[in-house]
PDB file of N, CA and C in Angstrom:
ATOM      1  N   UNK A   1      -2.371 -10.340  10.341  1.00  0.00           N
ATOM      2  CA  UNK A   1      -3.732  -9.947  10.063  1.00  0.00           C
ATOM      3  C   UNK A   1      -3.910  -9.906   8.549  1.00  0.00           C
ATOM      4  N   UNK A   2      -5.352 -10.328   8.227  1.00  0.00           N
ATOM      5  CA  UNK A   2      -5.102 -10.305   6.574  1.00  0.00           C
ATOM      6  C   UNK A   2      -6.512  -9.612   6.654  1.00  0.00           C
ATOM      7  N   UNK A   3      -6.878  -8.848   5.367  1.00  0.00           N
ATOM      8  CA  UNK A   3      -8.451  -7.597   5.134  1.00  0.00           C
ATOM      9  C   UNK A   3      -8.275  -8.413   3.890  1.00  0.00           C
ATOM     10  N   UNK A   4      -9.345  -8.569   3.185  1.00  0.00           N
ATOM     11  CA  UNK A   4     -10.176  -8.803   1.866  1.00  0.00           C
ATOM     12  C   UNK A   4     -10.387  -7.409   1.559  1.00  0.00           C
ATOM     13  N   UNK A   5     -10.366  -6.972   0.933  1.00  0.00           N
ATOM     14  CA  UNK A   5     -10.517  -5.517   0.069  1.00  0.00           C
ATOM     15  C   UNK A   5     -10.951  -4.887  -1.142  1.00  0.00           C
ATOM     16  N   UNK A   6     -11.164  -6.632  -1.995  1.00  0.00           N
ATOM     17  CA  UNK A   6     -11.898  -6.686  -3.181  1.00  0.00           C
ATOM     18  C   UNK A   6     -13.220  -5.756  -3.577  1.00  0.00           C
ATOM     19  N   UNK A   7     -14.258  -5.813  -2.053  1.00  0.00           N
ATOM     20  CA  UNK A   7     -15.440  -5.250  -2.671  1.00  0.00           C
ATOM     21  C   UNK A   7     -15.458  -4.112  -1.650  1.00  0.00           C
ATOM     22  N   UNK A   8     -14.609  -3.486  -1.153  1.00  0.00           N
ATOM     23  CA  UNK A   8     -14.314  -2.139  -0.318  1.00  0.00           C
ATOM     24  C   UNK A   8     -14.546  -1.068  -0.886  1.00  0.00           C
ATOM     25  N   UNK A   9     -15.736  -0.442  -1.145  1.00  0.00           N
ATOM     26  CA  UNK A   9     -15.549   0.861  -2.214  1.00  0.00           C
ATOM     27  C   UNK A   9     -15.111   2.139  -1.735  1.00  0.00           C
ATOM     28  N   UNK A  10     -14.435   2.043  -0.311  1.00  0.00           N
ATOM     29  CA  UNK A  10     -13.821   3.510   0.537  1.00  0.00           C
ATOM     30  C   UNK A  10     -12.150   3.329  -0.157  1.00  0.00           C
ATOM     31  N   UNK A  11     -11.947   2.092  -0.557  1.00  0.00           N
ATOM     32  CA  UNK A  11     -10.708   1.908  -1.000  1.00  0.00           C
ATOM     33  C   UNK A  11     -10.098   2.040  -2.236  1.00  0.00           C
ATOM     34  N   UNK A  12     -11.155   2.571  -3.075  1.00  0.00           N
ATOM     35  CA  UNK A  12     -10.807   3.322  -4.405  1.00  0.00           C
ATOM     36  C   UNK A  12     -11.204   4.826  -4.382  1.00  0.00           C
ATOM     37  N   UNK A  13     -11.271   5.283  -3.753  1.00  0.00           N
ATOM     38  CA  UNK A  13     -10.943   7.136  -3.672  1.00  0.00           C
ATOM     39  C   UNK A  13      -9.745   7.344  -3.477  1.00  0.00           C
ATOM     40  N   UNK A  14      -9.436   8.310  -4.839  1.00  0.00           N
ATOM     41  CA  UNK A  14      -7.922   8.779  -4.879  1.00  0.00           C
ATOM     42  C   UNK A  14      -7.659   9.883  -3.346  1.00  0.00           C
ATOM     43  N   UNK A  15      -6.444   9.893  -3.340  1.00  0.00           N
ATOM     44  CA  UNK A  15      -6.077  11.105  -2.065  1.00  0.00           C
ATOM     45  C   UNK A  15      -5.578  11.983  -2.414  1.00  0.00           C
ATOM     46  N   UNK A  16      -6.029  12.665  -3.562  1.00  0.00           N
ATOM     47  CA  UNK A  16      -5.420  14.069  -4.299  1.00  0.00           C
ATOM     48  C   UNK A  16      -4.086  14.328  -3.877  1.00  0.00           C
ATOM     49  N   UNK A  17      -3.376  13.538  -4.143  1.00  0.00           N
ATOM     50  CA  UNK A  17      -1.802  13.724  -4.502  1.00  0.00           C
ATOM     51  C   UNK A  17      -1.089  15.070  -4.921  1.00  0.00           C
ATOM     52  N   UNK A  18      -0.547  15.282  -4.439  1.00  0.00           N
ATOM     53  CA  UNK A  18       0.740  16.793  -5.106  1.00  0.00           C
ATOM     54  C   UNK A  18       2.090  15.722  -5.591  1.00  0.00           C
ATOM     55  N   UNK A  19       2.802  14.850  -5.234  1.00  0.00           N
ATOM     56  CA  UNK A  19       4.005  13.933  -5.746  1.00  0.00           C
ATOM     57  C   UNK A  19       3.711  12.709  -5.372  1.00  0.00           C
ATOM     58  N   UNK A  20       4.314  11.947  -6.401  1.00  0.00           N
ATOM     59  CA  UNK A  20       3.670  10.468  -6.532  1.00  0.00           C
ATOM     60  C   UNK A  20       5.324  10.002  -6.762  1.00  0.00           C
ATOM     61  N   UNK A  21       5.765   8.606  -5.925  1.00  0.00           N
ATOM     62  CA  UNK A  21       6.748   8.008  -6.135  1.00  0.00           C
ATOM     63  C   UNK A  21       6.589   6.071  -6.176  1.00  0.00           C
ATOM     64  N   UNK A  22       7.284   5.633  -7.821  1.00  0.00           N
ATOM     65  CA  UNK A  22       6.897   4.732  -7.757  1.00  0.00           C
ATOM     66  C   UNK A  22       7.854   3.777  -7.080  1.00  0.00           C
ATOM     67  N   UNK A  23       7.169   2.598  -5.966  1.00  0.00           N
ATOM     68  CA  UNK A  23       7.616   1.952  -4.969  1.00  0.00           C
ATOM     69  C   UNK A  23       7.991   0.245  -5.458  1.00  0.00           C
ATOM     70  N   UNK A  24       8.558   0.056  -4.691  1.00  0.00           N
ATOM     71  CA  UNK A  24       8.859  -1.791  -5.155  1.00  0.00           C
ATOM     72  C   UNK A  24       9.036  -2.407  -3.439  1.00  0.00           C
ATOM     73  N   UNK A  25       8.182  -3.633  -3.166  1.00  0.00           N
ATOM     74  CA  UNK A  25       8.040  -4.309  -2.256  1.00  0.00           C
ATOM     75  C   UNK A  25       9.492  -4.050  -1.417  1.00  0.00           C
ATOM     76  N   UNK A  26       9.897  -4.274  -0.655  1.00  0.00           N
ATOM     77  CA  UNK A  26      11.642  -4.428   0.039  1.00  0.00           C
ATOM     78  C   UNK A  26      11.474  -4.622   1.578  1.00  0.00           C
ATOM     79  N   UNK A  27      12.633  -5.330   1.925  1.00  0.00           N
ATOM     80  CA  UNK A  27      12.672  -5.346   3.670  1.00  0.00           C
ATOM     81  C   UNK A  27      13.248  -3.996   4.298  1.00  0.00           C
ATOM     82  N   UNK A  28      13.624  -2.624   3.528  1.00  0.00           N
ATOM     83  CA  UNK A  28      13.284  -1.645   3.638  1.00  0.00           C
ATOM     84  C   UNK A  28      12.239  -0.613   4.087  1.00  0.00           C
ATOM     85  N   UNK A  29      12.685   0.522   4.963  1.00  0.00           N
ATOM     86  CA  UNK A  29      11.375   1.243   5.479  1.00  0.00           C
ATOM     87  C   UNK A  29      11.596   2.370   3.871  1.00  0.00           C
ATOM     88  N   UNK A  30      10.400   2.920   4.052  1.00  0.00           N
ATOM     89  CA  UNK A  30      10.260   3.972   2.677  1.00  0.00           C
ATOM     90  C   UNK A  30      10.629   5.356   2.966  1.00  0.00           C
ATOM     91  N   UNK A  31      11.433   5.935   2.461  1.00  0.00           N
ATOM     92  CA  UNK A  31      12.113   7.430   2.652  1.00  0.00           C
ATOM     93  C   UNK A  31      11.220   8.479   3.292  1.00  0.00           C
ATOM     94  N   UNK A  32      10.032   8.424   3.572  1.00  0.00           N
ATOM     95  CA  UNK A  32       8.821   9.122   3.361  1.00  0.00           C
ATOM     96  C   UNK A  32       7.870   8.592   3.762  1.00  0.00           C
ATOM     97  N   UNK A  33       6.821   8.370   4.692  1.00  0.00           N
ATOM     98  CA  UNK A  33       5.482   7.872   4.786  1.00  0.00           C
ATOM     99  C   UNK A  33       4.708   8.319   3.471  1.00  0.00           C
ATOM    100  N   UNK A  34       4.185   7.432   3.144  1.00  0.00           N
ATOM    101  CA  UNK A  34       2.905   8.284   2.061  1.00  0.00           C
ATOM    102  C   UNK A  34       1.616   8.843   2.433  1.00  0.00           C
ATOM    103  N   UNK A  35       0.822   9.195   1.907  1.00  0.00           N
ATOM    104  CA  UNK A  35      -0.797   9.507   2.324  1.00  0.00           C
ATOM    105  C   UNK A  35      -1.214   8.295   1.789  1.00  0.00           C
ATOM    106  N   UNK A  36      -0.932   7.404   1.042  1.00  0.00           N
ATOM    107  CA  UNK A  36      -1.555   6.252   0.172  1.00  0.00           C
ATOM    108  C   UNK A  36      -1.236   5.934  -0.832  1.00  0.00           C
ATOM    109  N   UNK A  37      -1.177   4.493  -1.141  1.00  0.00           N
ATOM    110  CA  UNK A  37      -0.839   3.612  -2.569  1.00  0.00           C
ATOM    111  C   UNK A  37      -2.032   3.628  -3.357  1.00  0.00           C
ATOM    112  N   UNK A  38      -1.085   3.600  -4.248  1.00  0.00           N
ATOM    113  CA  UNK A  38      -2.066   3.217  -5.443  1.00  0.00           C
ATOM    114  C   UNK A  38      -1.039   1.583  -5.927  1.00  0.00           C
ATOM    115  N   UNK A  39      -2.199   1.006  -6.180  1.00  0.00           N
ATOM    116  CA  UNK A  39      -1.689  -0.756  -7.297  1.00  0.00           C
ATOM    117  C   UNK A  39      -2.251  -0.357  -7.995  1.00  0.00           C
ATOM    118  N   UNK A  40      -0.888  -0.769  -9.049  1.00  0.00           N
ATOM    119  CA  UNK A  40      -1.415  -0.494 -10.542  1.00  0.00           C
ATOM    120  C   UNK A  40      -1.652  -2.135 -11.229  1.00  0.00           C
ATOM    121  N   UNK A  41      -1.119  -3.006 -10.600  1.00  0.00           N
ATOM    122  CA  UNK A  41      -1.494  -4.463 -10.355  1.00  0.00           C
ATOM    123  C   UNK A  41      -1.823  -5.246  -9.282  1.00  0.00           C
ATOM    124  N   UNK A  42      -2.864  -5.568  -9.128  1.00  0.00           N
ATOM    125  CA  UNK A  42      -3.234  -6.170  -8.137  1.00  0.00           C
ATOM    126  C   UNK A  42      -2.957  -7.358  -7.184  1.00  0.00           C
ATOM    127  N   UNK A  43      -3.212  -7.916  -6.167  1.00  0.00           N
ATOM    128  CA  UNK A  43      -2.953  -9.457  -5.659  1.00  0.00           C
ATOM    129  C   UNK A  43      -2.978  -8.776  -4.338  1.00  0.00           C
ATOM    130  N   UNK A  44      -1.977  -9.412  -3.630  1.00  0.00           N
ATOM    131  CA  UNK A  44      -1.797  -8.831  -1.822  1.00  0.00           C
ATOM    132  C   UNK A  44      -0.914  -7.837  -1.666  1.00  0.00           C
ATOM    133  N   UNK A  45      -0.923  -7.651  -0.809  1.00  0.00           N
ATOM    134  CA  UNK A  45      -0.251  -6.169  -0.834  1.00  0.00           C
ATOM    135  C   UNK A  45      -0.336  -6.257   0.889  1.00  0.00           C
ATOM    136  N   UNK A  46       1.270  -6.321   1.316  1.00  0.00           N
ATOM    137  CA  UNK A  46       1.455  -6.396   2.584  1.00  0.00           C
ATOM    138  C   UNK A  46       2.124  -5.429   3.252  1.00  0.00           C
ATOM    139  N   UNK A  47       1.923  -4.834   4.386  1.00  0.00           N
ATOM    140  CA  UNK A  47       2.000  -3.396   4.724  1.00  0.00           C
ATOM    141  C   UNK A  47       3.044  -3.352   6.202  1.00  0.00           C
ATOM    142  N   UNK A  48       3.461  -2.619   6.689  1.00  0.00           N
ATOM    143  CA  UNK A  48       3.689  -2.245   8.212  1.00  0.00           C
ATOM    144  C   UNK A  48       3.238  -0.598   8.266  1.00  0.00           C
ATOM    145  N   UNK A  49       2.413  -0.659   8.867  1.00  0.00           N
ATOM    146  CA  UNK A  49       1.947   0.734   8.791  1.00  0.00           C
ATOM    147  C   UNK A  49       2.913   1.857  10.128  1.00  0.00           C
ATOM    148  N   UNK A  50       2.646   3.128   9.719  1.00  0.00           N
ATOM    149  CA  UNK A  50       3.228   4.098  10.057  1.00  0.00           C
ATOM    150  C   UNK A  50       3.576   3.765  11.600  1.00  0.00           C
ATOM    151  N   UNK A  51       4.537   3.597  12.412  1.00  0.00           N
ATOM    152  CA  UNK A  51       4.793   3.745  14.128  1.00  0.00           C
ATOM    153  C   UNK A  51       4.352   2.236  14.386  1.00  0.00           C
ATOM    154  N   UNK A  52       4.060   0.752  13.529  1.00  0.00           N
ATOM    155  CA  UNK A  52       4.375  -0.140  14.051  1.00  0.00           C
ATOM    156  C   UNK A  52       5.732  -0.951  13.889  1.00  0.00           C
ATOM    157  N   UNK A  53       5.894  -1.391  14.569  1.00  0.00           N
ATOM    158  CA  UNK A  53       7.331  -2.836  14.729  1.00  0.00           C
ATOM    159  C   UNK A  53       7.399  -3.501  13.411  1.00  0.00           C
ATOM    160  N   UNK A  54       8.427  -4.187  13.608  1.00  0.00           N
ATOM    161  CA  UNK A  54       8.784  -4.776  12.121  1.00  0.00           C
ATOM    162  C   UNK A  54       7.443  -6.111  12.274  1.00  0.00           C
ATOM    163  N   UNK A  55       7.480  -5.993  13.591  1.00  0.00           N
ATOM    164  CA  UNK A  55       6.562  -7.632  13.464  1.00  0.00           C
ATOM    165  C   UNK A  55       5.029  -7.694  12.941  1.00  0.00           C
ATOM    166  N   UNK A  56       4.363  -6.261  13.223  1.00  0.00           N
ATOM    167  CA  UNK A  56       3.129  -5.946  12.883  1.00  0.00           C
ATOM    168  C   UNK A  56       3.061  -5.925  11.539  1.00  0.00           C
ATOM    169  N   UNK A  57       3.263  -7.097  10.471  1.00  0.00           N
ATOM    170  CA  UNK A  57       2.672  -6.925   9.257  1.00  0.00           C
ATOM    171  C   UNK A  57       1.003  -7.391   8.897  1.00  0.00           C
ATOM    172  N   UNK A  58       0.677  -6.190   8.202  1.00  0.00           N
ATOM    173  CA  UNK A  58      -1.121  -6.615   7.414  1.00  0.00           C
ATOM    174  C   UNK A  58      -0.915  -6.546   6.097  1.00  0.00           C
ATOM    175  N   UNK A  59      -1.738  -7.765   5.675  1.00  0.00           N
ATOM    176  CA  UNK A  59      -1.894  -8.235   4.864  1.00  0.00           C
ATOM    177  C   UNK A  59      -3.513  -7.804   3.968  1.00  0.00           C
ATOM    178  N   UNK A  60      -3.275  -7.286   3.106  1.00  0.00           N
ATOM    179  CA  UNK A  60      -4.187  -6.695   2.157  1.00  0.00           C
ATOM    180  C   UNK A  60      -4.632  -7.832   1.217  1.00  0.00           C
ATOM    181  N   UNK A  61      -5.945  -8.737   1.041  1.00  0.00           N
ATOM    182  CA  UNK A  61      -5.968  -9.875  -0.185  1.00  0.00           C
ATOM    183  C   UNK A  61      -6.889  -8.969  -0.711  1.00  0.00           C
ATOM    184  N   UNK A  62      -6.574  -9.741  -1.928  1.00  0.00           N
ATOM    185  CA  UNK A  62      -7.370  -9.348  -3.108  1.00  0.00           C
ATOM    186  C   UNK A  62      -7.448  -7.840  -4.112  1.00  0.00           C
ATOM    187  N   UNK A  63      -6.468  -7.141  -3.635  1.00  0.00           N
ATOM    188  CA  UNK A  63      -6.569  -5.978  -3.763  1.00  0.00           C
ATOM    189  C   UNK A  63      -6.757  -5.831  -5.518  1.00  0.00           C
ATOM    190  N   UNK A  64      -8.137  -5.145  -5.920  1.00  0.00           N
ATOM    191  CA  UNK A  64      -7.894  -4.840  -7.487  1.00  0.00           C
ATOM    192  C   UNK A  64      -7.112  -4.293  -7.817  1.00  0.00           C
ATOM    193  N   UNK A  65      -6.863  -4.154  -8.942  1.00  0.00           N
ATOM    194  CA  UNK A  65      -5.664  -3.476  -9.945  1.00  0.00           C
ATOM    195  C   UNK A  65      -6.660  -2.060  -9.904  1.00  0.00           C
ATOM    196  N   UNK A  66      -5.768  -1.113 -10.076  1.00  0.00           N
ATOM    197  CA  UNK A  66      -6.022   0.134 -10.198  1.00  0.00           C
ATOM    198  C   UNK A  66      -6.962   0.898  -8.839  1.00  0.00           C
ATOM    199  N   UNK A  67      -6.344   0.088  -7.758  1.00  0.00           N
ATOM    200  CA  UNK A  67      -6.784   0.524  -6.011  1.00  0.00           C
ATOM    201  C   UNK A  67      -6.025   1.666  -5.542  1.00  0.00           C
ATOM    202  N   UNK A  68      -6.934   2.824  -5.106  1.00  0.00           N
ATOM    203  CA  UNK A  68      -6.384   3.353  -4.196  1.00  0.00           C
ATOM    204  C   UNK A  68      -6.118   3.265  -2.973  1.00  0.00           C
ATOM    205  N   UNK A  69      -5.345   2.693  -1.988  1.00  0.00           N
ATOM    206  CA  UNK A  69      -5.348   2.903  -0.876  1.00  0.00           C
ATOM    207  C   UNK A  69      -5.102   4.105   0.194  1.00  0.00           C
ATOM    208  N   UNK A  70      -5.882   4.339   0.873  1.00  0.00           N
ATOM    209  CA  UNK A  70      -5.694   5.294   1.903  1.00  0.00           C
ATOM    210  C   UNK A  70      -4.767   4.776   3.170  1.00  0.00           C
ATOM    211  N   UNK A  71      -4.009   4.700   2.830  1.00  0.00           N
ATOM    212  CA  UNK A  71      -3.149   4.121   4.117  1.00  0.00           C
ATOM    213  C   UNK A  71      -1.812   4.857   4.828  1.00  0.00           C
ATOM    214  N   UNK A  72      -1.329   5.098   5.101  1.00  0.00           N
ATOM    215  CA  UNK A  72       0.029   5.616   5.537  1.00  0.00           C
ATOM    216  C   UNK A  72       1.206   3.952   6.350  1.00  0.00           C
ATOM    217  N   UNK A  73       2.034   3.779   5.513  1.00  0.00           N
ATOM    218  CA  UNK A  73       3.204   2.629   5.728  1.00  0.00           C
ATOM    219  C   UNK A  73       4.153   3.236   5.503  1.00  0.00           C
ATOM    220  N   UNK A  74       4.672   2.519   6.221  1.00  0.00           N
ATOM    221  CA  UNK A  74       6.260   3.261   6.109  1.00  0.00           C
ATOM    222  C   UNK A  74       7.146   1.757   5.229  1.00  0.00           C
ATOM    223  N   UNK A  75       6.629   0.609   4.999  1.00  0.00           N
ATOM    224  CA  UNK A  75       6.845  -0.644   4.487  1.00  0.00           C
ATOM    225  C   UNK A  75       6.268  -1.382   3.683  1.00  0.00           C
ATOM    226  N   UNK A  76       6.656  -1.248   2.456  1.00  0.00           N
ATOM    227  CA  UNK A  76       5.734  -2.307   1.522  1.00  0.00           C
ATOM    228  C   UNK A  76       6.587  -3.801   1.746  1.00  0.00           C
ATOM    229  N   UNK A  77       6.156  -4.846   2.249  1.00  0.00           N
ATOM    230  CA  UNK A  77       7.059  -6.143   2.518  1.00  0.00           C
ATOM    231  C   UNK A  77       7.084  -6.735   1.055  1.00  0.00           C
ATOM    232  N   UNK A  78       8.460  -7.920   1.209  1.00  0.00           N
ATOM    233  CA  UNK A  78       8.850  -8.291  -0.351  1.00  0.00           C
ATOM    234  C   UNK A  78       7.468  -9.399  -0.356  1.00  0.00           C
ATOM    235  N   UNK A  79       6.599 -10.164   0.716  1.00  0.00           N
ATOM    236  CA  UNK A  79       5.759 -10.882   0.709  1.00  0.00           C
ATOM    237  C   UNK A  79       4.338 -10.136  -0.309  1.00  0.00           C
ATOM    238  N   UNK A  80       4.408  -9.136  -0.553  1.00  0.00           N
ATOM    239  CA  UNK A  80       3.395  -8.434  -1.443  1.00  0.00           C
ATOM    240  C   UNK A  80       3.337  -9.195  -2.903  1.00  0.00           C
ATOM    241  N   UNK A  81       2.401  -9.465  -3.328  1.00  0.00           N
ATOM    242  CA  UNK A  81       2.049  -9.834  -5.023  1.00  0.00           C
ATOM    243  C   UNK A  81       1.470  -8.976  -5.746  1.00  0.00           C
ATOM    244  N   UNK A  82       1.411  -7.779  -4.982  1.00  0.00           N
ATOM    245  CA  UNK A  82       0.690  -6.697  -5.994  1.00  0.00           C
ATOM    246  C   UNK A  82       2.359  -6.023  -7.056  1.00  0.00           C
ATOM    247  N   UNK A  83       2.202  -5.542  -7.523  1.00  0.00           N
ATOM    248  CA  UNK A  83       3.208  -4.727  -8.116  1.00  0.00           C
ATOM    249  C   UNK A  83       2.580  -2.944  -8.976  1.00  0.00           C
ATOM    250  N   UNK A  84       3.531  -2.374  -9.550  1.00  0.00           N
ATOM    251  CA  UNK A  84       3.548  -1.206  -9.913  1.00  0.00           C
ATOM    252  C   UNK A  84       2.759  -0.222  -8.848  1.00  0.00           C
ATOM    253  N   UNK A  85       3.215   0.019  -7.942  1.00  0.00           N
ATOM    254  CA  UNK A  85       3.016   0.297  -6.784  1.00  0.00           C
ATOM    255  C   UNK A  85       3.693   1.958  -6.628  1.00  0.00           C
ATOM    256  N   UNK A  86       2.245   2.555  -6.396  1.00  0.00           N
ATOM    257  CA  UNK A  86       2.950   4.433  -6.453  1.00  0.00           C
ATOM    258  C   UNK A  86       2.723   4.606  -5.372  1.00  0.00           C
ATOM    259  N   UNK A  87       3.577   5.349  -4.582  1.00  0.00           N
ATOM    260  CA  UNK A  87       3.407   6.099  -3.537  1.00  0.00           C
ATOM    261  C   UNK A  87       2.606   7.636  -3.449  1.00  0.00           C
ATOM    262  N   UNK A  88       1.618   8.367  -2.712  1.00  0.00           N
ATOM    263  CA  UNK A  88       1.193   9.044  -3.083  1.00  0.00           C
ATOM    264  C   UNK A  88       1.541   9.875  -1.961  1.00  0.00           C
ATOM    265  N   UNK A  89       1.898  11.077  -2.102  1.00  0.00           N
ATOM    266  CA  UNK A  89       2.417  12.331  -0.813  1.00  0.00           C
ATOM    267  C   UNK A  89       1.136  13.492  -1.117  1.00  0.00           C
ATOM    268  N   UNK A  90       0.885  14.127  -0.234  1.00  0.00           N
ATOM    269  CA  UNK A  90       0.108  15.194  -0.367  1.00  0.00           C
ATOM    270  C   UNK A  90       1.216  16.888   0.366  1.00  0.00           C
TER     271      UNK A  90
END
């Protein structure tokens, strides 16, 4: 599945964070679900979100630089082109 996200304006509200950890794409699950990413550089940004299979990856295009996402993943895939990528916990 791929979302366009470029002109999404629900997708730049921060999620008032208490700890922020910065993330790097990997075929790794993440220590932690987050409440949401932030890209601090933009491009795609490919996800497995929280309680799906390895096979369920979405694909985020276009994502601006300096996006908040509201999402919960437990997987940022190495197929992502976004980078500087924070994890946000509440």
């Amino acid at each position: 599945m791929t979302l366009d996200v470029s002109e999404s304006p629900v997708c730049n509200q921060p999620t008032n964070p208490c700890a922020f950890e910065e993330i790097s794409p990997s075929d790794r699950d993440l220590y932690e679900v987050p409440d949401g990413l932030y890209v601090g550089i933009g491009g795609a940004l490919s996800v497995i979100g929280e309680g799906e299979g390895d096979e369920h990856v979405v694909t985020f295009q276009n994502v601006p630089s300096g996006t908040f996402l509201r999402i919960r993943v437990r997987r940022v895939t190495p197929a992502s082109t976004c980078s500087n990528i924070i994890a946000l916990y509440s």
